[in-house]
C-alpha atoms as a PDB file:
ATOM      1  CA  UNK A   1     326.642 -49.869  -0.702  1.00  0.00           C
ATOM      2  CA  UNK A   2     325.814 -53.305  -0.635  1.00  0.00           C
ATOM      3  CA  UNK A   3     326.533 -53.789   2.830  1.00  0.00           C
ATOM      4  CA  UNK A   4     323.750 -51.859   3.972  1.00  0.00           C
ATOM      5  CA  UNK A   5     321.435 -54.940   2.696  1.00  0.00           C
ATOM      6  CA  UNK A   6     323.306 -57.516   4.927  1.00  0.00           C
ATOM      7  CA  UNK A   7     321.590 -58.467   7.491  1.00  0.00           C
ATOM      8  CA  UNK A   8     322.326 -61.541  10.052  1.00  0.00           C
ATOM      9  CA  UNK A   9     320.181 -63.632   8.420  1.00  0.00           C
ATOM     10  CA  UNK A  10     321.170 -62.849   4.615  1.00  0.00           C
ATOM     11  CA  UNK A  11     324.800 -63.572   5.537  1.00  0.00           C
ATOM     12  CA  UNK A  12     323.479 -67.051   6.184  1.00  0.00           C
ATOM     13  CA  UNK A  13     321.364 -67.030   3.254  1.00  0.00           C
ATOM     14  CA  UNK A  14     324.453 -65.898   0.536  1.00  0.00           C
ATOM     15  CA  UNK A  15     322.430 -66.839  -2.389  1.00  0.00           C
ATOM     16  CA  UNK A  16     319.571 -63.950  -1.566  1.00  0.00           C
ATOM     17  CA  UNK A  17     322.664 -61.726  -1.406  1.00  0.00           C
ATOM     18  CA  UNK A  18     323.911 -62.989  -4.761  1.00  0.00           C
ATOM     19  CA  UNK A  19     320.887 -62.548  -6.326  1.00  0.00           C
ATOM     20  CA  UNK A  20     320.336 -58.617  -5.084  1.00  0.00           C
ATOM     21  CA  UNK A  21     323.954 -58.161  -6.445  1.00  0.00           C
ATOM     22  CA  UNK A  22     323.017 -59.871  -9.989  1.00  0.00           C
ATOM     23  CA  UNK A  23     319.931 -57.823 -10.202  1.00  0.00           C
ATOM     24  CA  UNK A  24     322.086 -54.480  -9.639  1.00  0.00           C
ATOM     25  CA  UNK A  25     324.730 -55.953 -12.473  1.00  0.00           C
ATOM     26  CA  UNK A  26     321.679 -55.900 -14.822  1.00  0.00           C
ATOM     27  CA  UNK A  27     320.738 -52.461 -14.025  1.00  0.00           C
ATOM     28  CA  UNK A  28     323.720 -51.192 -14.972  1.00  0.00           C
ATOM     29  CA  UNK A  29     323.364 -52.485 -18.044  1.00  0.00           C
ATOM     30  CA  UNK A  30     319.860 -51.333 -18.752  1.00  0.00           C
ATOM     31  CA  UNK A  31     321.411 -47.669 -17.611  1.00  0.00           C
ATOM     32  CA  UNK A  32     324.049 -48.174 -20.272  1.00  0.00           C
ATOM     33  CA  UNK A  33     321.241 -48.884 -22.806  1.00  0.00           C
ATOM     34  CA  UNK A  34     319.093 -46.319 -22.186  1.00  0.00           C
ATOM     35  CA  UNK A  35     321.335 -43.639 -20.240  1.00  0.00           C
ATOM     36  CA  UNK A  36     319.587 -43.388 -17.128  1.00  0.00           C
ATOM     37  CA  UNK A  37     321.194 -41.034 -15.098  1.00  0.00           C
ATOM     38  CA  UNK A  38     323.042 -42.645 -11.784  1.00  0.00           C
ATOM     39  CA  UNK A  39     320.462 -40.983  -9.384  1.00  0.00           C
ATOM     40  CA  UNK A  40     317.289 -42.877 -11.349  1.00  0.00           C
ATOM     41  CA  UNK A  41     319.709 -46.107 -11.542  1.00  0.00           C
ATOM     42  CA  UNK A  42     319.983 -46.171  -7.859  1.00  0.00           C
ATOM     43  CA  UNK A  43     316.600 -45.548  -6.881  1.00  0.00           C
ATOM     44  CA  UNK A  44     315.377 -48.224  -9.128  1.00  0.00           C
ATOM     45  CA  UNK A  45     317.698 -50.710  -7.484  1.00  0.00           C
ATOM     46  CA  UNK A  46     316.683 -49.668  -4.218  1.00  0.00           C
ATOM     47  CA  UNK A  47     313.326 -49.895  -4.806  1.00  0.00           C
ATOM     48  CA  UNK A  48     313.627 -53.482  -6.172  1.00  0.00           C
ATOM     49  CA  UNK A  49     315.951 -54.489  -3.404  1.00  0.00           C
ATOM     50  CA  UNK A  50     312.948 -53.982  -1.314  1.00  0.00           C
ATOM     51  CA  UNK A  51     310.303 -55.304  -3.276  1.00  0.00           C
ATOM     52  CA  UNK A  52     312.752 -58.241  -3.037  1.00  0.00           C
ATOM     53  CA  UNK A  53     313.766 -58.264   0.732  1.00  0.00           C
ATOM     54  CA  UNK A  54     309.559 -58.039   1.172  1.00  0.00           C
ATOM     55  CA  UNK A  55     309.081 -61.691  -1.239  1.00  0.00           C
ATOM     56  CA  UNK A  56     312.422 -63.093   0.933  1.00  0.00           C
ATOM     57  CA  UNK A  57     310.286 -62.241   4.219  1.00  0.00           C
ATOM     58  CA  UNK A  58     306.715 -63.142   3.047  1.00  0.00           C
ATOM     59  CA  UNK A  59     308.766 -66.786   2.428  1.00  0.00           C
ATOM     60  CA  UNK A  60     309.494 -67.678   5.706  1.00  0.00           C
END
């Protein structure tokens, strides 16, 4: 899954990637917490993947 977020330039830029994956780790644990189904877990991590990828872009 977290392939699809690799680009050519993020492969480069491995901390951006380890960051994305760190910020996934965390959801889990929220969705442990609070037992958010795996559908709203996902879409929440997609949504701030992007919101992230956008701040990573804005950057340079």
């Amino acid at each position: 899954m977290l392939s699809i977020f690799q680009t050519k330039k993020e492969s480069k830029n491995s901390v951006s990637f380890k960051v994305r994956i760190s910020v996934i780790q965390e959801f889990k644990k929220l969705a442990k917490l609070k037992g958010f189904s795996q559908a709203t877990l996902i879409e929440n991590a997609m949504i701030m993947l992007i919101e992230e990828m956008k701040k990573m872009e804005d950057k340079k």
